[in-house]
N, C-alpha and C. Protein backbone atom coordinates (compact mmCIF):
# COMPACT_ATOMS: atom_id res chain seq x y z
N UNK A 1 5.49 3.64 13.91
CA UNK A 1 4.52 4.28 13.01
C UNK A 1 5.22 4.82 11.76
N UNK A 2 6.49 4.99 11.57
CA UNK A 2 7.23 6.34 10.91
C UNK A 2 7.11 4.93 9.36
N UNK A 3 7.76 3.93 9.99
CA UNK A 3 8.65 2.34 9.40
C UNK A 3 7.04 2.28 8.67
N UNK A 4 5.73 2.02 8.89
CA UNK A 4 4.68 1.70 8.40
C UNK A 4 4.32 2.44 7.11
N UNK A 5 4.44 3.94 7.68
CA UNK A 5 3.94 5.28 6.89
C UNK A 5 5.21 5.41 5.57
N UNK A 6 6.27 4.91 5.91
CA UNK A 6 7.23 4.72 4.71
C UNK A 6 6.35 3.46 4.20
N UNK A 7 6.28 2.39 4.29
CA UNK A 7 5.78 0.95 3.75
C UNK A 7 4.77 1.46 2.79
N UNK A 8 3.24 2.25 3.23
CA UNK A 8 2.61 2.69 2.75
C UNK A 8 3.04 3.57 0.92
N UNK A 9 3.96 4.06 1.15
CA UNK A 9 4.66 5.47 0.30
C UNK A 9 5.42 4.69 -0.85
N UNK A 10 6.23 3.47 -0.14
CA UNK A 10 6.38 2.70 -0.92
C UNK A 10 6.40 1.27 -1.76
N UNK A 11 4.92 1.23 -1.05
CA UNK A 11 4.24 -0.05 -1.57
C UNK A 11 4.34 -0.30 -3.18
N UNK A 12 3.83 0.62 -3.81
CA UNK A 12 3.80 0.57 -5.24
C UNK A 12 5.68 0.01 -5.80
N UNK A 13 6.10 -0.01 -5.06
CA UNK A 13 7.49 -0.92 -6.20
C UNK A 13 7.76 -1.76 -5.67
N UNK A 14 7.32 -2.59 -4.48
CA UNK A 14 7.41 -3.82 -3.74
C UNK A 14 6.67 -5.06 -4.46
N UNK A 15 7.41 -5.88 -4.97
CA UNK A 15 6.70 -7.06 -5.62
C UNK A 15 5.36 -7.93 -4.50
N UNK A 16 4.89 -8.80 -5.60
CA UNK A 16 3.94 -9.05 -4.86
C UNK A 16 4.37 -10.16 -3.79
N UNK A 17 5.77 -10.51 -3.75
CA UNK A 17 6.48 -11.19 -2.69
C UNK A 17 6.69 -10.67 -1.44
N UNK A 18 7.38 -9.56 -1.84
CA UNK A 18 8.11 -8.52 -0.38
C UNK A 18 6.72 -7.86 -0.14
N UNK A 19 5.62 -7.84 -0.40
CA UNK A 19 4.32 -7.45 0.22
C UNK A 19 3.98 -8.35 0.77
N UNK A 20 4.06 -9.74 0.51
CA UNK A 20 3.43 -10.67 1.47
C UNK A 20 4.19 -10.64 2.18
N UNK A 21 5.65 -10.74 2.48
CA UNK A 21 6.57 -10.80 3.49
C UNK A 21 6.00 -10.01 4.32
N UNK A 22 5.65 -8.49 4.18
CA UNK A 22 5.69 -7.68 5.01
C UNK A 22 4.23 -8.11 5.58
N UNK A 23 3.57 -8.68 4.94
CA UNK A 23 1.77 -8.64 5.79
C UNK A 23 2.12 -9.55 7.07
N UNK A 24 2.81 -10.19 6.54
CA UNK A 24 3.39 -11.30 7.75
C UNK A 24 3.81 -10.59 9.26
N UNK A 25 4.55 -9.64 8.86
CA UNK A 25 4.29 -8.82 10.46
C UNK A 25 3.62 -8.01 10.61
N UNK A 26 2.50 -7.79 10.00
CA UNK A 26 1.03 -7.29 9.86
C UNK A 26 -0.06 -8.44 10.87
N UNK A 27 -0.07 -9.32 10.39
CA UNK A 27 -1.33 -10.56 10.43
C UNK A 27 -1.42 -10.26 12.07
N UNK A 28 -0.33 -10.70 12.83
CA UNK A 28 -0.87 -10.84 14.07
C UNK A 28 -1.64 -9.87 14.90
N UNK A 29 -1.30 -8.56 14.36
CA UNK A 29 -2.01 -7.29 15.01
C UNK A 29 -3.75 -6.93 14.47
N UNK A 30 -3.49 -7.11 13.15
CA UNK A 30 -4.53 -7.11 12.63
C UNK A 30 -5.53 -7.78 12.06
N UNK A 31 -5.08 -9.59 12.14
CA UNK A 31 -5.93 -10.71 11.91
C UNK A 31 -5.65 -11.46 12.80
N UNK A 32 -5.39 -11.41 14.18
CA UNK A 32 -4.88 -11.65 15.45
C UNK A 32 -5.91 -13.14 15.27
N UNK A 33 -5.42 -14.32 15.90
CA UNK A 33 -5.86 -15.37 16.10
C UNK A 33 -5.72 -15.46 17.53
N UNK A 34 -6.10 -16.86 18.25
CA UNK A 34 -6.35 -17.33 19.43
C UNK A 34 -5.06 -16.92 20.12
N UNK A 35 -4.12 -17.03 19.78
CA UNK A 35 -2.97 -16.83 20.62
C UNK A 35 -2.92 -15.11 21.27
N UNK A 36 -2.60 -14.30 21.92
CA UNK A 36 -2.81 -13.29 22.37
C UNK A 36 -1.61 -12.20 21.90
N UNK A 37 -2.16 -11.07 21.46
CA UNK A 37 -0.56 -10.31 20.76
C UNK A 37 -1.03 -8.82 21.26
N UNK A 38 0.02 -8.50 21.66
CA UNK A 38 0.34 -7.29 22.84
C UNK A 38 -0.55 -6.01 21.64
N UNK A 39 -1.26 -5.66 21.55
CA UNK A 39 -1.90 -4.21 20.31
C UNK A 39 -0.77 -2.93 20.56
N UNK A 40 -0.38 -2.54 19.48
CA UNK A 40 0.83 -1.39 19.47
C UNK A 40 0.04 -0.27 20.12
N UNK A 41 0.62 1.17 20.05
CA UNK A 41 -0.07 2.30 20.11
C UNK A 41 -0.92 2.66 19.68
N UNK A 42 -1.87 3.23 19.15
CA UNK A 42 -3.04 4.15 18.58
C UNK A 42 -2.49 4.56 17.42
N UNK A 43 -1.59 5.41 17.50
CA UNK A 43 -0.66 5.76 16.02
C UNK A 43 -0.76 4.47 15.19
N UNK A 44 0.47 3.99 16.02
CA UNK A 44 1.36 2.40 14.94
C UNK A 44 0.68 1.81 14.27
N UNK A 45 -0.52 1.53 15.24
CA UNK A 45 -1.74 1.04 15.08
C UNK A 45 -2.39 1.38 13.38
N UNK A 46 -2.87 2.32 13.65
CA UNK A 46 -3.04 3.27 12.63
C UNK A 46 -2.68 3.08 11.22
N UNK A 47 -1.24 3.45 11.29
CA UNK A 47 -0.49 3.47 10.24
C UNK A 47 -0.26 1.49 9.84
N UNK A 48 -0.66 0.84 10.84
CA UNK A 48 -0.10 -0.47 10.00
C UNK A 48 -1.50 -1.15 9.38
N UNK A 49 -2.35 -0.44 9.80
CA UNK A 49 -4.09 -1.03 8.80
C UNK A 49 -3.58 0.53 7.50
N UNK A 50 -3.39 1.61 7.42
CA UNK A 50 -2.89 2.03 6.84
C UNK A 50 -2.04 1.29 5.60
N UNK A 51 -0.98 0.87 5.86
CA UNK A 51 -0.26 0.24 5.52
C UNK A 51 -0.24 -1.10 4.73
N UNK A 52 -1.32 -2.08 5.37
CA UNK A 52 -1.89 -3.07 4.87
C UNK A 52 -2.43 -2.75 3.33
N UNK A 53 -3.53 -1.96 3.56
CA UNK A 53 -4.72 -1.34 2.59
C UNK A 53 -4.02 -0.91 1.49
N UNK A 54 -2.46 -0.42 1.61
CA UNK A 54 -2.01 -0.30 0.46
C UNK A 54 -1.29 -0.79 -0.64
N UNK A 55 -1.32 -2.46 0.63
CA UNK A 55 -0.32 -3.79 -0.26
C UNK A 55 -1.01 -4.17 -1.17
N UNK A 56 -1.29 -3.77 -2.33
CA UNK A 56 -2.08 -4.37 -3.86
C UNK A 56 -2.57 -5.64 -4.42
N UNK A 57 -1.16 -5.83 -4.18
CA UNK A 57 -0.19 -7.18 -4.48
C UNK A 57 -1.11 -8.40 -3.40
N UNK A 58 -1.29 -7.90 -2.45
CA UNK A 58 -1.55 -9.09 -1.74
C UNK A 58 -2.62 -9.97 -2.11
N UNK A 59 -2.39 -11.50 -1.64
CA UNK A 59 -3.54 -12.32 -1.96
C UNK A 59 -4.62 -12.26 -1.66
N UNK A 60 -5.96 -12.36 -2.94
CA UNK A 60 -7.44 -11.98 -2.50
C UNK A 60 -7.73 -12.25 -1.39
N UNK A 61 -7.16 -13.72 -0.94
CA UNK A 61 -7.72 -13.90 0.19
C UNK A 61 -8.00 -13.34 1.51
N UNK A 62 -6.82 -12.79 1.35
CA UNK A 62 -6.01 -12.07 3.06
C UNK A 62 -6.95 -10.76 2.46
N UNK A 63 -6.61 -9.82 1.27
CA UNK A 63 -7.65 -8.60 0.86
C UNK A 63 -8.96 -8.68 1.94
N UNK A 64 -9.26 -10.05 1.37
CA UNK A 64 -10.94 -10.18 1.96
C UNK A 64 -11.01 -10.28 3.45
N UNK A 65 -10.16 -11.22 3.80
CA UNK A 65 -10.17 -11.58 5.41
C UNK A 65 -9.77 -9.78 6.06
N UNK A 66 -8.71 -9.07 5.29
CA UNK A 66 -8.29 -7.73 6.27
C UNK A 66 -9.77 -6.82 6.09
N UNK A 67 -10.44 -6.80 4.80
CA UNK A 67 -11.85 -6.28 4.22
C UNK A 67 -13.00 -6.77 5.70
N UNK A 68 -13.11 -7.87 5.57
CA UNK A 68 -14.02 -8.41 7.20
C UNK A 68 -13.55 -7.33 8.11
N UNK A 69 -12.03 -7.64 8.48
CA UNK A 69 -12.05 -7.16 10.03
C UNK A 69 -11.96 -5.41 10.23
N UNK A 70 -11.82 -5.16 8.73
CA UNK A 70 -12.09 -3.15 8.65
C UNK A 70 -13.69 -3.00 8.91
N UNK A 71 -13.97 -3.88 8.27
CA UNK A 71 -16.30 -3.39 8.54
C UNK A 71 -16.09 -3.72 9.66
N UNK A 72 -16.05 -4.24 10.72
CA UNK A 72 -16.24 -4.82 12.06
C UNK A 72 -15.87 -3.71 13.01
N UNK A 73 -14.79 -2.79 12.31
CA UNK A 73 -14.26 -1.54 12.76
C UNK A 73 -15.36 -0.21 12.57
N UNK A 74 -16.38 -0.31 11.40
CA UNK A 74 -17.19 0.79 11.14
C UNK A 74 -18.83 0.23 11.32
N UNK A 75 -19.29 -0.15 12.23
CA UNK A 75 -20.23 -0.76 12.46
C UNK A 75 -21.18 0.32 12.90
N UNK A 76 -20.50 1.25 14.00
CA UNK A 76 -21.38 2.57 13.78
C UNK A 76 -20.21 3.72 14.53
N UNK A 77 -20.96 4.98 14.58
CA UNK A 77 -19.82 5.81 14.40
C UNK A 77 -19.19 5.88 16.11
N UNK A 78 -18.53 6.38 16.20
CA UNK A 78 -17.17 7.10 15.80
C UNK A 78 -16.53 5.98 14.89
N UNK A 79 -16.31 5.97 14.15
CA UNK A 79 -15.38 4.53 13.45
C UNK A 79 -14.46 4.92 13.31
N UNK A 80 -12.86 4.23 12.91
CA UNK A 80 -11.39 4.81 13.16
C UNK A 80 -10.91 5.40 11.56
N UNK A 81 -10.66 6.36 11.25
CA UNK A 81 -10.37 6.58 9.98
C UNK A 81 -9.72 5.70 9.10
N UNK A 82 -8.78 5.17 9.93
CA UNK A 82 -7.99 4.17 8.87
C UNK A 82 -8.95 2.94 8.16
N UNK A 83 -10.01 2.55 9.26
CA UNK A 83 -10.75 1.60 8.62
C UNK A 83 -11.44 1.52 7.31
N UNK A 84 -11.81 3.03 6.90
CA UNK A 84 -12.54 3.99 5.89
C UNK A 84 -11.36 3.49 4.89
N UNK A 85 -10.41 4.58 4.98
CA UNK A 85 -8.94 4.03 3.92
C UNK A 85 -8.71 2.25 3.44
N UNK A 86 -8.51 1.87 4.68
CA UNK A 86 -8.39 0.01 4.38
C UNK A 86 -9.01 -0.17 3.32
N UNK A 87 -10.84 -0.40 3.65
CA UNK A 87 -11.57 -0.96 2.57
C UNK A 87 -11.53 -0.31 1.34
N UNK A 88 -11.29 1.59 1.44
CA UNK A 88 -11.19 2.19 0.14
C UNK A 88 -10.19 1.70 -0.92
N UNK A 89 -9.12 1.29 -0.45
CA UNK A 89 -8.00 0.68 -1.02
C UNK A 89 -8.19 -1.08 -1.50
N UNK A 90 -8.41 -1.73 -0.44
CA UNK A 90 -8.71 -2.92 -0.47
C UNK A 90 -9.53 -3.36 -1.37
N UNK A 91 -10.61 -2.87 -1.72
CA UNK A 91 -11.86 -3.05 -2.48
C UNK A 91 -12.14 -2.12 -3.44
N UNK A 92 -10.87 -1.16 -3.75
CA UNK A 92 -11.15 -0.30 -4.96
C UNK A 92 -11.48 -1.36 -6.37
N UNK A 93 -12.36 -0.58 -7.13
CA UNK A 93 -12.64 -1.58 -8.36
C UNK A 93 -11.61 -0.79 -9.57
N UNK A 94 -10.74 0.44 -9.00
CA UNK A 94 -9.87 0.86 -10.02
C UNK A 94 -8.70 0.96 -8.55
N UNK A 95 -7.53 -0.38 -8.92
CA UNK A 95 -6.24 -0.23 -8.02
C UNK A 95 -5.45 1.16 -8.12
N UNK A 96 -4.77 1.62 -7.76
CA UNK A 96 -3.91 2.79 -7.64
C UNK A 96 -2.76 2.09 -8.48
N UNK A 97 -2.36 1.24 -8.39
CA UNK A 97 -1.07 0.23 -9.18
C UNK A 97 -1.34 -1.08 -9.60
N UNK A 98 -2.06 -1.44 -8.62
CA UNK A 98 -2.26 -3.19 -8.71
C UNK A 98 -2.84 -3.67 -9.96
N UNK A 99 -2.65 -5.10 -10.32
CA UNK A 99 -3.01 -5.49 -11.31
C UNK A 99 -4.62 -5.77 -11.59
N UNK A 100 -4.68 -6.05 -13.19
CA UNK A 100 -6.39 -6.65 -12.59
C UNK A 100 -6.58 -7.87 -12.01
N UNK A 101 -5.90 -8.54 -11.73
CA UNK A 101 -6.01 -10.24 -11.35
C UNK A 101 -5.86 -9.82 -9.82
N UNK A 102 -5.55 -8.16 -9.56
CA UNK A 102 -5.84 -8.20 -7.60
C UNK A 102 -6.72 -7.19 -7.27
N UNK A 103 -7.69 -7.19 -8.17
CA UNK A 103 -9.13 -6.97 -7.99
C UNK A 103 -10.00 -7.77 -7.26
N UNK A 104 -10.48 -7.32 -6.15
CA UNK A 104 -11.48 -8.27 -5.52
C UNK A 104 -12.68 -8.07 -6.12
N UNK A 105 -13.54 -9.57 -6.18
CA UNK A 105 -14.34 -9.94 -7.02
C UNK A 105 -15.58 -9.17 -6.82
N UNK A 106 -16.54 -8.74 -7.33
CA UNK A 106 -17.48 -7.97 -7.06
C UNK A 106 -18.13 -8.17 -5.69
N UNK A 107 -18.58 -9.36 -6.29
CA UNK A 107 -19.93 -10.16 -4.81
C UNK A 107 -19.52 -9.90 -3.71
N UNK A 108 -17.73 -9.80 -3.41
CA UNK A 108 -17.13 -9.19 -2.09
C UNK A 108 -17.50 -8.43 -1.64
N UNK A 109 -17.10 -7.15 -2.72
CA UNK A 109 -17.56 -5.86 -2.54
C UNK A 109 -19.21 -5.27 -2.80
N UNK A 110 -19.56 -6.05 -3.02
CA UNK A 110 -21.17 -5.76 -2.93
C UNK A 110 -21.37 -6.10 -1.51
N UNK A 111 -20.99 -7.48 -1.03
CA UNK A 111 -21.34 -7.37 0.58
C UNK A 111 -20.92 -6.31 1.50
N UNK A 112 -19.80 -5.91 1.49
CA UNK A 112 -19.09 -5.09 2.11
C UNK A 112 -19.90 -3.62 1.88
N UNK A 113 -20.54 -3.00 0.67
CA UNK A 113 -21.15 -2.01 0.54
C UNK A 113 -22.65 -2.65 1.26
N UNK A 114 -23.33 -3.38 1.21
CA UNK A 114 -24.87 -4.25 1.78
C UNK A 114 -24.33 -3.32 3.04
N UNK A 115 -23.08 -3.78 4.10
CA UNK A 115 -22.62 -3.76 5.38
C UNK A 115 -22.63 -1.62 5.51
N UNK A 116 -22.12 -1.44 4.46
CA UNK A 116 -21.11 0.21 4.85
C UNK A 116 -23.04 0.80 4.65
N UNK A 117 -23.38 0.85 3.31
CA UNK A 117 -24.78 1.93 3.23
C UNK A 117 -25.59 2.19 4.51
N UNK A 118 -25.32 0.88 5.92
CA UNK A 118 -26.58 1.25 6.64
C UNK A 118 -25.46 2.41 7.43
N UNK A 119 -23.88 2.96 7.66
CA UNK A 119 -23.64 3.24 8.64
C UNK A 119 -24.02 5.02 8.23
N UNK A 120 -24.16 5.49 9.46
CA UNK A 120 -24.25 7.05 9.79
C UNK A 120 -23.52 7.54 10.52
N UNK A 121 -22.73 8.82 9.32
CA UNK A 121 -21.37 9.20 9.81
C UNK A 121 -22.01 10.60 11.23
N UNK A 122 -21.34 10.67 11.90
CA UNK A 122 -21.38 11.54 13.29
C UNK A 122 -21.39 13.01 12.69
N UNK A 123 -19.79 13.23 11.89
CA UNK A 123 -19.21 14.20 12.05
C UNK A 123 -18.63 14.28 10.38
N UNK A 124 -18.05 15.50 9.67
CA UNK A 124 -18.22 15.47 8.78
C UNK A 124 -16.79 14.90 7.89
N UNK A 125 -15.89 15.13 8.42
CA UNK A 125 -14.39 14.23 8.18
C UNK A 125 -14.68 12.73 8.08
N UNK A 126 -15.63 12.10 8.89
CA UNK A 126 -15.93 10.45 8.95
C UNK A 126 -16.97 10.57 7.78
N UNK A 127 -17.72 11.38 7.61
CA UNK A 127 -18.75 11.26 6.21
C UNK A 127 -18.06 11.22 5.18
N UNK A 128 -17.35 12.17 4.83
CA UNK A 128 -16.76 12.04 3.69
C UNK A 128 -15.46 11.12 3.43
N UNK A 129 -14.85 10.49 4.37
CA UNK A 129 -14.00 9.52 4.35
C UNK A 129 -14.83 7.78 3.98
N UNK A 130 -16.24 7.99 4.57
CA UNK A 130 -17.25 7.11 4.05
C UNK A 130 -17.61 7.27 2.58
N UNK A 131 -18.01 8.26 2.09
CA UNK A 131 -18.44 8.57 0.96
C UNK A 131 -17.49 8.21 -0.06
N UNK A 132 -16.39 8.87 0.19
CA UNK A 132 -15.45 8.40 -0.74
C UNK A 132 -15.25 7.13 -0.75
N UNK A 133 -15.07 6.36 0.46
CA UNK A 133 -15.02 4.49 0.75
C UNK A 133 -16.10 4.16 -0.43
N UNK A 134 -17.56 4.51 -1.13
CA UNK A 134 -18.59 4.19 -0.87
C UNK A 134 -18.28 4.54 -2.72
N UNK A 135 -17.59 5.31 -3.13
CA UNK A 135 -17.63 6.17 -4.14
C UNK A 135 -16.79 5.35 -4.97
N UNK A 136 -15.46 5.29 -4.47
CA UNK A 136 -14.41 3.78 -5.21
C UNK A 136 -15.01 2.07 -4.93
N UNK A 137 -15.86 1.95 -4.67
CA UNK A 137 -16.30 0.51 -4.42
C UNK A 137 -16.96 0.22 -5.29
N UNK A 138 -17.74 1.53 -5.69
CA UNK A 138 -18.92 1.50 -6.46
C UNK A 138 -18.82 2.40 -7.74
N UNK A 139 -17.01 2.49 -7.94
CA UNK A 139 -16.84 3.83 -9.31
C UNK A 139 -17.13 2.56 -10.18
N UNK A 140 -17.48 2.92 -11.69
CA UNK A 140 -17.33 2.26 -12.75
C UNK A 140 -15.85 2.39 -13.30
N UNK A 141 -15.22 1.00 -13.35
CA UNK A 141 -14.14 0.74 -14.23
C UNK A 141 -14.05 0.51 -15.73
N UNK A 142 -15.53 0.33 -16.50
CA UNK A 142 -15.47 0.27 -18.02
C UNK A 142 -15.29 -1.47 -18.01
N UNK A 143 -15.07 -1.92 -17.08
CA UNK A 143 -14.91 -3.34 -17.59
C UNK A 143 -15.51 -4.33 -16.33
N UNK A 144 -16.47 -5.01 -17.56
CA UNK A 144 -17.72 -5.61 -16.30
C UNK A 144 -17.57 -6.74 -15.37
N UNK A 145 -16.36 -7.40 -15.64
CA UNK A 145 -15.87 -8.14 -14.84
C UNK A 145 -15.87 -7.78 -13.69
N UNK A 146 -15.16 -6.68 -13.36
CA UNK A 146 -15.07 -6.27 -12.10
C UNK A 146 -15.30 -5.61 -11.56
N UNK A 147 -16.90 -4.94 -12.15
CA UNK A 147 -17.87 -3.72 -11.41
C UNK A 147 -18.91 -4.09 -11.22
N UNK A 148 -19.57 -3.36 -10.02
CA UNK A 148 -20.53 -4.38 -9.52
C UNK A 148 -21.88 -3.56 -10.14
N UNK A 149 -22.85 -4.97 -9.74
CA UNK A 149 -24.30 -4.58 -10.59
C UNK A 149 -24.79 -3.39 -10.33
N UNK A 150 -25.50 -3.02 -11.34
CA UNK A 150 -26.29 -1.96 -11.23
C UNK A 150 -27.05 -1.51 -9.97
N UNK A 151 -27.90 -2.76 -9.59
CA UNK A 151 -29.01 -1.95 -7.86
C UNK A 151 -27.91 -1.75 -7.27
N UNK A 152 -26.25 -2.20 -6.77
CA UNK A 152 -25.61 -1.80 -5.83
C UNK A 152 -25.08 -0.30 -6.25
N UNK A 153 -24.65 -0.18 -7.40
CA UNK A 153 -24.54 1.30 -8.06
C UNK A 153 -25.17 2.27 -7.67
N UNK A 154 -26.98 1.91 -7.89
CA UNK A 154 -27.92 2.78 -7.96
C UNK A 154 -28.25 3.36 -6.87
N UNK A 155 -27.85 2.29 -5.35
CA UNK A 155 -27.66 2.44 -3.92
C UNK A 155 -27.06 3.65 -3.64
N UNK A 156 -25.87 3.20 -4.00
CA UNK A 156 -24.53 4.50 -3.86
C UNK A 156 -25.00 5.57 -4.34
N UNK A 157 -25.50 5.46 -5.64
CA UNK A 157 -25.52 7.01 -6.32
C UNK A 157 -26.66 7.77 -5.09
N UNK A 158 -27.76 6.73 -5.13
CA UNK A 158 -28.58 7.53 -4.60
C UNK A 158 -28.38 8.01 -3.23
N UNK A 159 -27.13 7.53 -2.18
CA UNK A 159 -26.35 8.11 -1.24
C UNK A 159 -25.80 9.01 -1.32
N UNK A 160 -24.88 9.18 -2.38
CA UNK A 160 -24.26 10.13 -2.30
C UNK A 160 -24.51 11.24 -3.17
N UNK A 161 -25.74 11.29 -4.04
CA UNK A 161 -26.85 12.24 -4.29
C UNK A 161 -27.10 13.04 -3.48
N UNK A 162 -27.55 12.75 -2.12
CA UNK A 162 -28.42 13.07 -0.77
C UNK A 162 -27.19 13.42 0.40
N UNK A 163 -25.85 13.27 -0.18
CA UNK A 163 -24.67 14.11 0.73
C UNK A 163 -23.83 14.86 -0.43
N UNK A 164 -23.61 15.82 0.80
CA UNK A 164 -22.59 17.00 0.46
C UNK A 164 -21.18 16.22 0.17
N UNK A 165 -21.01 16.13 -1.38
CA UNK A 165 -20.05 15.53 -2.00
C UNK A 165 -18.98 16.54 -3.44
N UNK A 166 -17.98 16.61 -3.52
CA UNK A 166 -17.62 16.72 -5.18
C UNK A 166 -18.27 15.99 -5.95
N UNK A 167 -18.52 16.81 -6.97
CA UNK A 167 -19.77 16.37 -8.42
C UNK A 167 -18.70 14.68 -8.78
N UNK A 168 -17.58 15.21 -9.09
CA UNK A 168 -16.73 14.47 -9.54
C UNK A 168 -16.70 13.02 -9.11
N UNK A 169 -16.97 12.94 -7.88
CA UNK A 169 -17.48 11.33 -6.98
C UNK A 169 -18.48 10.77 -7.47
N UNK A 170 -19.63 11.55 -8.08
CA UNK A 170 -20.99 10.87 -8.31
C UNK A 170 -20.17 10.68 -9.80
N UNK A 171 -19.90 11.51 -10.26
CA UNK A 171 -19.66 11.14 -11.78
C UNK A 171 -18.14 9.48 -12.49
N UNK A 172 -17.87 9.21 -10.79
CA UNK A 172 -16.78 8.44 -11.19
C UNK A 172 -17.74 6.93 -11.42
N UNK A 173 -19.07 6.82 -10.19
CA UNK A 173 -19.99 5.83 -9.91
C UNK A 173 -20.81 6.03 -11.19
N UNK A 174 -20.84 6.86 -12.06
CA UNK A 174 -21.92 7.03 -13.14
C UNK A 174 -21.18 6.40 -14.43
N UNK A 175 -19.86 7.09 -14.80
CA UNK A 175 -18.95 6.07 -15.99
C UNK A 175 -17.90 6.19 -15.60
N UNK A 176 -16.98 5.84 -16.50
CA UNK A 176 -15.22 5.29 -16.08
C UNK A 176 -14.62 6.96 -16.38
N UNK A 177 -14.23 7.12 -15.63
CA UNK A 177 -13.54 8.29 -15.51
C UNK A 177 -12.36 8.56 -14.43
N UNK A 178 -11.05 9.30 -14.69
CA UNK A 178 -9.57 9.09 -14.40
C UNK A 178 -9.85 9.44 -12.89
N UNK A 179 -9.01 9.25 -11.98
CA UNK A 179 -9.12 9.90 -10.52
C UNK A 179 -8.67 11.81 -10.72
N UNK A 180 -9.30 12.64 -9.82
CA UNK A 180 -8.36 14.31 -10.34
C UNK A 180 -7.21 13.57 -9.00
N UNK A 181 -6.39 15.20 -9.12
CA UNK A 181 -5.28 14.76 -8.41
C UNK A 181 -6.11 15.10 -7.08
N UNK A 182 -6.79 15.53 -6.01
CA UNK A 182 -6.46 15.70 -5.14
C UNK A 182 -7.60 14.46 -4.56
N UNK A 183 -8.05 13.32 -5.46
CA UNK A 183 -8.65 12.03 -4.86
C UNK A 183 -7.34 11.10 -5.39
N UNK A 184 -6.61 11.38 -5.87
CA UNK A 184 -5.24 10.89 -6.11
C UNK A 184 -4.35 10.45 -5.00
N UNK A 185 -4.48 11.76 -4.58
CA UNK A 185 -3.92 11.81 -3.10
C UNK A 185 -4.67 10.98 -1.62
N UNK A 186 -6.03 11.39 -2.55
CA UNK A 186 -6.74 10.94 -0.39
C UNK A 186 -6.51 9.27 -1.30
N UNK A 187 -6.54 8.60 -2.30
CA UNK A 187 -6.36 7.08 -2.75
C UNK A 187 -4.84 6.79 -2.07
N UNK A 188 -3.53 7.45 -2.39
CA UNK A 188 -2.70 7.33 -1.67
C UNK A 188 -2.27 7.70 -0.59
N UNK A 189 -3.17 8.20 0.28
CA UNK A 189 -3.31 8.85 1.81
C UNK A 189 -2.29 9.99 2.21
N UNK A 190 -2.19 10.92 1.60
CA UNK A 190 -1.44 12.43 1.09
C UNK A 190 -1.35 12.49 -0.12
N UNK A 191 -1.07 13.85 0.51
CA UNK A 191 -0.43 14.54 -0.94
C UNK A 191 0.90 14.76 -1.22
N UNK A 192 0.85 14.49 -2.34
CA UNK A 192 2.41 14.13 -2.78
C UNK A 192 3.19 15.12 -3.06
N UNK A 193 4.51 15.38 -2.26
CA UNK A 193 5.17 16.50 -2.28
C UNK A 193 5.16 17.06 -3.88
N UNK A 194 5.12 18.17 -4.12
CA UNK A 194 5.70 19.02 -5.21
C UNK A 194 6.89 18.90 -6.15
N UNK A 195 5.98 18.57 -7.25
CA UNK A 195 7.36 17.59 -8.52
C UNK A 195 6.97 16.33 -8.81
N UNK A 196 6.44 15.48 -7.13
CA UNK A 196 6.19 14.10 -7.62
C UNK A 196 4.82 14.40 -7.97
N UNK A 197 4.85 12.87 -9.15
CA UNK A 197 3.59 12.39 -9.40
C UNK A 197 3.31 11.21 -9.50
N UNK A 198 2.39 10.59 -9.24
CA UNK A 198 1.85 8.69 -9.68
C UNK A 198 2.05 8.10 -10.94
N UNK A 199 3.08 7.77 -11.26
CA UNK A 199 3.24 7.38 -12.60
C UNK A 199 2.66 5.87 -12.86
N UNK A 200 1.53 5.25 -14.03
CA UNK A 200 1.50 4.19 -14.19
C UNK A 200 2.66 3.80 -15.25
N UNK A 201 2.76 1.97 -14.49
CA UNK A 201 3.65 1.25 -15.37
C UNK A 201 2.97 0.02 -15.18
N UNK A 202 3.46 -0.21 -16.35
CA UNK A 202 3.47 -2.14 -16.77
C UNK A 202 3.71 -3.00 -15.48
N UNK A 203 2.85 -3.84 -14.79
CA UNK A 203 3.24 -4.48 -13.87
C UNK A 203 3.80 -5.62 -14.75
């Protein structure tokens, strides 16, 4: 779990090579095919869909295929937190680092929101780990390529209108506006010790 939760921390300077390398001992646990593969701990577990969600870099494809098997995880509640994180990351329409060419394409993420709007969170840590999922899928990026239509917008807003949310969430789904720091943090799954900060650079 420890080896994952580092991977995660330092995904952002791993090319988009040594990220695919690493999904590679990802795939079998978490896009497991016919052959049978032993499932780690609950933790490890954890931390390596964790972990995934934060490879940027990786190819749309695999994005989409790991995107499938996180909804399949939140179908109804209790759902596993990390699954919430996966797609938040996976299907953000503003990357934390990644480029725009590893933006998944809207229509993805419009299905994937079709799938998330019907679920009902239990408890209030899984709501708002939804909401926020629900909040970056559907923030406006300023550039229409890669934000999705309006009725899926209007969906969201009107969700998360009707929950106990920061103003700041509805207002990211309304226009393009920066992340604050402490959705900074739940985007990079902590908070970042004291001193550091997320610096963008030139990919």
């Amino acid at each position: 779990a420890d080896f994952w939760i580092m991977i995660r921390r330092i995904a952002g300077g791993l090319s988009a090579a040594q990220q695919s390398t690493l999904f590679n001992r990802l795939r079998p646990v978490l896009l497991p095919g016919k052959a049978k593969t032993s499932k780690p701990a609950a933790n490890e577990y954890t931390e390596m869909w964790r972990a995934a969600g934060s490879l940027e870099r990786l190819d749309l494809k695999v994005k989409d295929q790991l995107g499938e098997a996180a909804l399949k995880q939140v179908r109804r509640s209790p759902a596993p937190p990390h699954a919430f994180f996966a797609l938040t990351r996976l299907g953000a329409r503003v990357l934390l680092y990644g480029p725009l060419n590893a933006v998944l394409h809207p229509q993805v993420v419009q299905r994937w929101l079709e799938a998330l709007v019907t679920f009902e969170p239990a408890q209030d840590n899984e709501r708002l780990g939804w909401a926020f999922c629900l909040t970056q899928l559907a923030r406006k990026s300023g550039q229409r390529a890669i934000d999705i239509d309006d009725a899926h917008r209007d969906q969201v807003l009107a969700l998360l209108k009707g929950q106990s949310v920061p103003g700041h969430w509805v207002r990211m789904v309304e226009e393009a506006v920066e992340l604050e720091s402490d959705e900074q943090s739940q985007m990079f799954g902590e908070a970042l010790p004291i001193g550091l900060r997320l610096v963008k650079s030139e990919d």
